[in-house]
N, C-alpha and C. Protein backbone atom coordinates (compact mmCIF):
# COMPACT_ATOMS: atom_id res chain seq x y z
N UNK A 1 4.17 44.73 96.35
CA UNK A 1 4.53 43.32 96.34
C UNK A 1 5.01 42.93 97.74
N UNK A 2 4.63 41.74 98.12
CA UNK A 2 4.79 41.38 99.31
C UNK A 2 6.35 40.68 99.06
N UNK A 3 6.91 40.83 100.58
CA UNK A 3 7.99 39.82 100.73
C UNK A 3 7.89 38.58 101.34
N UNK A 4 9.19 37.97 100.83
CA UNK A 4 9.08 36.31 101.30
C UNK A 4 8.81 36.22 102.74
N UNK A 5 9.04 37.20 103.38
CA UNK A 5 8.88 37.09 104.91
C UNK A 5 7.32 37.29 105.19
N UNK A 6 6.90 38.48 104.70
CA UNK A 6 5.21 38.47 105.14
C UNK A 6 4.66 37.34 104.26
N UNK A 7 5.17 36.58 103.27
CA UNK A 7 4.30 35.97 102.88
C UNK A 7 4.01 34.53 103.60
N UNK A 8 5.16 34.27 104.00
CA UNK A 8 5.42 33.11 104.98
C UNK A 8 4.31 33.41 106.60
N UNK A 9 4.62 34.65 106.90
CA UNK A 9 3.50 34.92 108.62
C UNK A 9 2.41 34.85 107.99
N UNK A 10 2.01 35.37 106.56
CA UNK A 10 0.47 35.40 106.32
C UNK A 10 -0.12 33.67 105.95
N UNK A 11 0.92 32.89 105.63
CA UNK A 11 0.65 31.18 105.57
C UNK A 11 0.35 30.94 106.74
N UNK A 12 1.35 31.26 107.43
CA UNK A 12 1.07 30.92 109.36
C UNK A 12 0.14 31.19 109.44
N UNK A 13 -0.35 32.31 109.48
CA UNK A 13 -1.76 33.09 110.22
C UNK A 13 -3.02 32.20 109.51
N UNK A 14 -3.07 31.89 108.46
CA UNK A 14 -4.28 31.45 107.10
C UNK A 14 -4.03 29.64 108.48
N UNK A 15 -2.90 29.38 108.09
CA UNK A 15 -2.80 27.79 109.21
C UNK A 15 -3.36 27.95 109.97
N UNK A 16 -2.93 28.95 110.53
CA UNK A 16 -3.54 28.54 112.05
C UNK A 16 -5.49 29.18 112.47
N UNK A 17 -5.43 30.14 111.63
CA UNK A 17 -7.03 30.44 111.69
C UNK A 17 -7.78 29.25 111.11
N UNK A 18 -6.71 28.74 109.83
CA UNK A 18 -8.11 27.41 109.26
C UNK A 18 -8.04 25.98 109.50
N UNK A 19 -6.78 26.28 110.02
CA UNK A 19 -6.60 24.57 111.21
C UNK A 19 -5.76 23.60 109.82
N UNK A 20 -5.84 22.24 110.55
CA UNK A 20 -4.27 21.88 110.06
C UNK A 20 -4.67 21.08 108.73
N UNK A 21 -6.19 20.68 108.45
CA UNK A 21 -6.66 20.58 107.21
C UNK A 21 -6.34 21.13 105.87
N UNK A 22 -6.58 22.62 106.21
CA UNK A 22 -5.85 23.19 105.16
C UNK A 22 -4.24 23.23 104.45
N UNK A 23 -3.28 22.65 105.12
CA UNK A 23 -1.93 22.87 105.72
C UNK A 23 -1.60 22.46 104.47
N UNK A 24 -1.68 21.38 103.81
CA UNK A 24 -0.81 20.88 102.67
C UNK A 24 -1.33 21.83 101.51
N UNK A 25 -2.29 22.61 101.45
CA UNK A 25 -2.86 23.25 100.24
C UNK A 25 -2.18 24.89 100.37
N UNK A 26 -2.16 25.42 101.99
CA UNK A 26 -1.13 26.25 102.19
C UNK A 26 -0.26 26.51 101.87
N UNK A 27 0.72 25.14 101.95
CA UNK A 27 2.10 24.60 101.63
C UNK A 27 2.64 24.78 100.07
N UNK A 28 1.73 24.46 99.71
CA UNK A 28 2.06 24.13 98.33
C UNK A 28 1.81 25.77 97.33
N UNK A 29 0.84 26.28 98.15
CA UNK A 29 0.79 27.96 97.65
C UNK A 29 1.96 28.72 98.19
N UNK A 30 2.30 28.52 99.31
CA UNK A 30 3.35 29.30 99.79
C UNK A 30 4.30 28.82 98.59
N UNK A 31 5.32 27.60 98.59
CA UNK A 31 5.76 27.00 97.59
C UNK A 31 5.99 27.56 96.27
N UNK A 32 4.86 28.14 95.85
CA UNK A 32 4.52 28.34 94.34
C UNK A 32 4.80 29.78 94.40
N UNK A 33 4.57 30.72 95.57
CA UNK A 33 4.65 32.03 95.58
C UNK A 33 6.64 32.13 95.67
N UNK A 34 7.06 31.58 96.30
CA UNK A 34 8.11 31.39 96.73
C UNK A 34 8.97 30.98 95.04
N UNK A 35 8.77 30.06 94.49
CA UNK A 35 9.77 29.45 93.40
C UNK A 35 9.05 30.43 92.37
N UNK A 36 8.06 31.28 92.05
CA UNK A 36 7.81 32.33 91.22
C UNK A 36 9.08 33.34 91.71
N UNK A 37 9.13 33.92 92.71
CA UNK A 37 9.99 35.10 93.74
C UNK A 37 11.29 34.70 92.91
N UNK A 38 11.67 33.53 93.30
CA UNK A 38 13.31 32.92 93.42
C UNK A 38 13.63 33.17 91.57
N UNK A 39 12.05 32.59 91.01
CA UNK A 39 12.78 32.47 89.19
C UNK A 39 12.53 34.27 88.73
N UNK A 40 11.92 34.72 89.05
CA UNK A 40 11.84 36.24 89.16
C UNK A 40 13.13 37.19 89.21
N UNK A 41 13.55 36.62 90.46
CA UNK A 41 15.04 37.23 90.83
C UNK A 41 16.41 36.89 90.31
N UNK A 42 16.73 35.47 89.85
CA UNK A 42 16.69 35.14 88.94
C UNK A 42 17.32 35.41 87.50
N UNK A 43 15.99 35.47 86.76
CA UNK A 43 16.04 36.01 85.40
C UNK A 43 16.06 37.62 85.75
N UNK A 44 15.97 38.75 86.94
CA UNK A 44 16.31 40.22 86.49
C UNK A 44 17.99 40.09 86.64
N UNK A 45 18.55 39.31 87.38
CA UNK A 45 20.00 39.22 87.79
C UNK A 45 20.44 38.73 86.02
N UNK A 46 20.03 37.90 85.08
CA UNK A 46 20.21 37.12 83.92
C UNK A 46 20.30 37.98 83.33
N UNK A 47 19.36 38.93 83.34
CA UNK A 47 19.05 40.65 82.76
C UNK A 47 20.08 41.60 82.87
N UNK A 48 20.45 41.48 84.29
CA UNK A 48 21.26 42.10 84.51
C UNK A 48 22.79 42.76 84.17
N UNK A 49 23.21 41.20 84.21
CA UNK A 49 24.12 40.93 83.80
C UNK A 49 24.86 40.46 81.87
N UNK A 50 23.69 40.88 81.51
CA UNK A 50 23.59 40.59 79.76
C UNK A 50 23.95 39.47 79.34
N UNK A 51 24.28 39.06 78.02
CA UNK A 51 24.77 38.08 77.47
C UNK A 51 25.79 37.58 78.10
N UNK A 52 26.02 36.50 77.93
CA UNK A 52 27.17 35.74 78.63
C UNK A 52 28.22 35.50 77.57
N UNK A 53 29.52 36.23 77.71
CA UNK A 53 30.07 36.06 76.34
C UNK A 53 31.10 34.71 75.75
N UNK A 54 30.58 33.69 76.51
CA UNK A 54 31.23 32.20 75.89
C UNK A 54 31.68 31.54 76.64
N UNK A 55 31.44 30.08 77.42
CA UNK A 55 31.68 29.29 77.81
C UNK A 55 32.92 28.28 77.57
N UNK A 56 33.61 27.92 78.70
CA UNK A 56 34.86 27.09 78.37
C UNK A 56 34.95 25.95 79.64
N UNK A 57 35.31 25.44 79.05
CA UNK A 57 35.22 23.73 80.09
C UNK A 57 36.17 24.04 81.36
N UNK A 58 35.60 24.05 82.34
CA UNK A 58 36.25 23.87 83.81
C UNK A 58 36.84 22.99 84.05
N UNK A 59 37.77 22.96 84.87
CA UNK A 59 38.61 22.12 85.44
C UNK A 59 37.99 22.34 87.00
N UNK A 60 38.15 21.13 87.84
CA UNK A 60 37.67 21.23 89.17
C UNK A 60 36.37 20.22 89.48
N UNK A 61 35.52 19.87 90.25
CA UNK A 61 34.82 18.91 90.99
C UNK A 61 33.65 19.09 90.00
N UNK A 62 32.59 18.36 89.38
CA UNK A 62 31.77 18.71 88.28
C UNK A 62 30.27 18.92 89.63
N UNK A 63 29.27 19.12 88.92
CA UNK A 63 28.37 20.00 89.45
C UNK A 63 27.29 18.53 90.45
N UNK A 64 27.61 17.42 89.76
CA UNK A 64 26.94 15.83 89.55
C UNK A 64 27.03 15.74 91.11
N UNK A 65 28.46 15.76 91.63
CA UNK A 65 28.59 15.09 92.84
C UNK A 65 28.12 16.36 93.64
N UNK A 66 27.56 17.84 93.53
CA UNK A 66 26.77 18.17 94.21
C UNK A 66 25.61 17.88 94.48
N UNK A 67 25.37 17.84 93.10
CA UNK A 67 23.76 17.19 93.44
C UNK A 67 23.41 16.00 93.83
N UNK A 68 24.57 14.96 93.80
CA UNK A 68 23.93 14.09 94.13
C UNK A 68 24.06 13.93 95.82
N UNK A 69 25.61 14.84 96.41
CA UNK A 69 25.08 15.00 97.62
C UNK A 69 24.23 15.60 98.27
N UNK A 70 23.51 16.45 97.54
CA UNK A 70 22.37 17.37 97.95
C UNK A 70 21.39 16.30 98.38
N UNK A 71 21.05 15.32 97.23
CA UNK A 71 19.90 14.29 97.15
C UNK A 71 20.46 13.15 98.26
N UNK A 72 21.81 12.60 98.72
CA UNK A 72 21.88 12.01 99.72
C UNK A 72 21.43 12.92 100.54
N UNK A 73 22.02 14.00 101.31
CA UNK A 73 21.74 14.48 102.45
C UNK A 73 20.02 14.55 102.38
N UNK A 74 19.77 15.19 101.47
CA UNK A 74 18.16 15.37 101.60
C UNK A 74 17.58 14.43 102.17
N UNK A 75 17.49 13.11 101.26
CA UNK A 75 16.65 11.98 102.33
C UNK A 75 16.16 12.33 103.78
N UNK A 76 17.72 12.29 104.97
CA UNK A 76 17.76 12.28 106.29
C UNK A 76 17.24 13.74 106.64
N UNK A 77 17.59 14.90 105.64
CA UNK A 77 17.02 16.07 106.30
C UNK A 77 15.79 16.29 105.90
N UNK A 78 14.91 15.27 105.18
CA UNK A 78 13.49 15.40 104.72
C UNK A 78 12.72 14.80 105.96
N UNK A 79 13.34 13.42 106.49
CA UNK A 79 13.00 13.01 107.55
C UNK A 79 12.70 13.64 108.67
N UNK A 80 13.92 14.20 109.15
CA UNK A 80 13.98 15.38 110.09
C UNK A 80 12.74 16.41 110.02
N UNK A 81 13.17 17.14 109.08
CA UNK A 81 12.06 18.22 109.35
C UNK A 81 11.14 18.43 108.89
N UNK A 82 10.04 16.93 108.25
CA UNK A 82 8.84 16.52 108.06
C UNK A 82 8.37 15.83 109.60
N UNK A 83 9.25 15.33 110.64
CA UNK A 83 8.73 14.72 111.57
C UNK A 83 8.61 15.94 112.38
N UNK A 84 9.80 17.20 112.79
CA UNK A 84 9.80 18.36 113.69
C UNK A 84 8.58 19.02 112.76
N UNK A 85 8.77 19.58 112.03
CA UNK A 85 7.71 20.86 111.24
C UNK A 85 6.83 20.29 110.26
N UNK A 86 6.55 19.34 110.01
CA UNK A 86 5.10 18.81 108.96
C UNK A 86 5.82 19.27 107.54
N UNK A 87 5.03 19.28 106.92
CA UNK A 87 5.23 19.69 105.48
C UNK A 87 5.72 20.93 105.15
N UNK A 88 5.65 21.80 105.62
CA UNK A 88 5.90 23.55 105.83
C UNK A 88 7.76 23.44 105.81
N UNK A 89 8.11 22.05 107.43
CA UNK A 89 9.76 21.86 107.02
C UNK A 89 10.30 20.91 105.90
N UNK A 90 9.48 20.34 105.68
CA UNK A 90 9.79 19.83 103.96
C UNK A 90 10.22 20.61 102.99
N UNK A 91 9.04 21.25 103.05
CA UNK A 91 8.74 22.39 101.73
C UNK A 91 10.16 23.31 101.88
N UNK A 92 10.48 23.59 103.18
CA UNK A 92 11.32 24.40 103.47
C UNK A 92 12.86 24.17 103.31
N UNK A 93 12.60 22.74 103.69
CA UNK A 93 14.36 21.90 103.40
C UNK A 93 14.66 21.88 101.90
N UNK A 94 13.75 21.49 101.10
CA UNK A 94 13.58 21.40 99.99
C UNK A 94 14.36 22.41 99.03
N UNK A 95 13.23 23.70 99.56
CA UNK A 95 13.66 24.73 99.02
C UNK A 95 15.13 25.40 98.93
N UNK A 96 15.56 24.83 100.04
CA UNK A 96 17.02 25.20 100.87
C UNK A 96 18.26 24.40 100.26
N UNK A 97 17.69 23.34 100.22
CA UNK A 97 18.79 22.48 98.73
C UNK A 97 18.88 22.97 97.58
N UNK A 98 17.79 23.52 96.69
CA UNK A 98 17.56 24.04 95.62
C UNK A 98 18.29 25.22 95.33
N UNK A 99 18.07 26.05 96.27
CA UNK A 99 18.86 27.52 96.66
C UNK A 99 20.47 27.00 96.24
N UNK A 100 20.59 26.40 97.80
CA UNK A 100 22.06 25.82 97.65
C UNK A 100 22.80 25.27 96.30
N UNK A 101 21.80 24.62 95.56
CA UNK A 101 22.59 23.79 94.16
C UNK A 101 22.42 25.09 93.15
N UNK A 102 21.31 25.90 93.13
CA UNK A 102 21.24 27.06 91.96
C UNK A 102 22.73 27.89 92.36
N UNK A 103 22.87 28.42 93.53
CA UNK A 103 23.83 29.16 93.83
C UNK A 103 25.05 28.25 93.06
N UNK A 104 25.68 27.64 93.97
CA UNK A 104 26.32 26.69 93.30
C UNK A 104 26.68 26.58 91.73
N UNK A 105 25.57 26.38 91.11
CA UNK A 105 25.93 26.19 89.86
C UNK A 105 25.92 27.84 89.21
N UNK A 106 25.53 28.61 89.36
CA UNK A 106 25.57 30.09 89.39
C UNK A 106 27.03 30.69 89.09
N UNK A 107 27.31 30.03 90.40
CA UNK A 107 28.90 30.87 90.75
C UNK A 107 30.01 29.61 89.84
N UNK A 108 29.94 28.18 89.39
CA UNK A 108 30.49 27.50 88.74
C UNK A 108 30.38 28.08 86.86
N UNK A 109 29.61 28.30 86.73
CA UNK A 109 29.44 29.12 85.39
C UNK A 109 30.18 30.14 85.52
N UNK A 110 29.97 31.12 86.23
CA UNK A 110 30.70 32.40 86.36
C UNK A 110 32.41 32.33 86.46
N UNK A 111 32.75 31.46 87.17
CA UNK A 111 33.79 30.88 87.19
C UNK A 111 34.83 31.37 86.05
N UNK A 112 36.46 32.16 86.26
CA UNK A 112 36.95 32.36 84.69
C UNK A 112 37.52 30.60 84.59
């Protein structure tokens, strides 16, 4: 099994041998290889860690106003690095919020 790292130089390499036509169809495979990886890792950690033995209401900042600052900031950093890196820094910012809010809500569950 390949890693997220070779799989990313082997997108590069496929870009740049088949020119920038191909780029959004690249994108969107890298993408798909990538959020398979992430739900993969994931559910063996879910595995891992067995049943969860019962949930109780937190006290502290709720999960809402992360996300919804995730989705403000995003806008301006979609801008950004769709104008520097094309779709590839989209795909990439994207992904990088997602990370950020899963973690996030990860470690808020876990939470005693």
């Amino acid at each position: 099994m390949r890693t997220v790292r070779e799989d990313l130089q082997a997108t590069l390499d496929a870009r740049r041998d088949l020119g920038p036509e191909y780029e959004a169809a690249l994108v969107e495979s890298f993408a798909d290889r990538l959020e398979a990886t992430i739900a993969a890792r994931v559910q063996a950690e879910l595995h891992r860690q067995g049943p969860y033995p019962g949930r109780t209401r937190r006290t502290g900042p709720p999960l809402v106003s992360l996300a919804l600052g995730s989705m403000g900031l995003g806008i301006p950093l979609t801008a950004i690095a769709t104008v520097n890196a094309g779709p590839l820094g989209l795909v990439v910012t994207w992904i990088a919020i997602a990370v950020i809010n899963v973690a996030a809500a990860m470690a808020y569950i876990r939470r005693p």
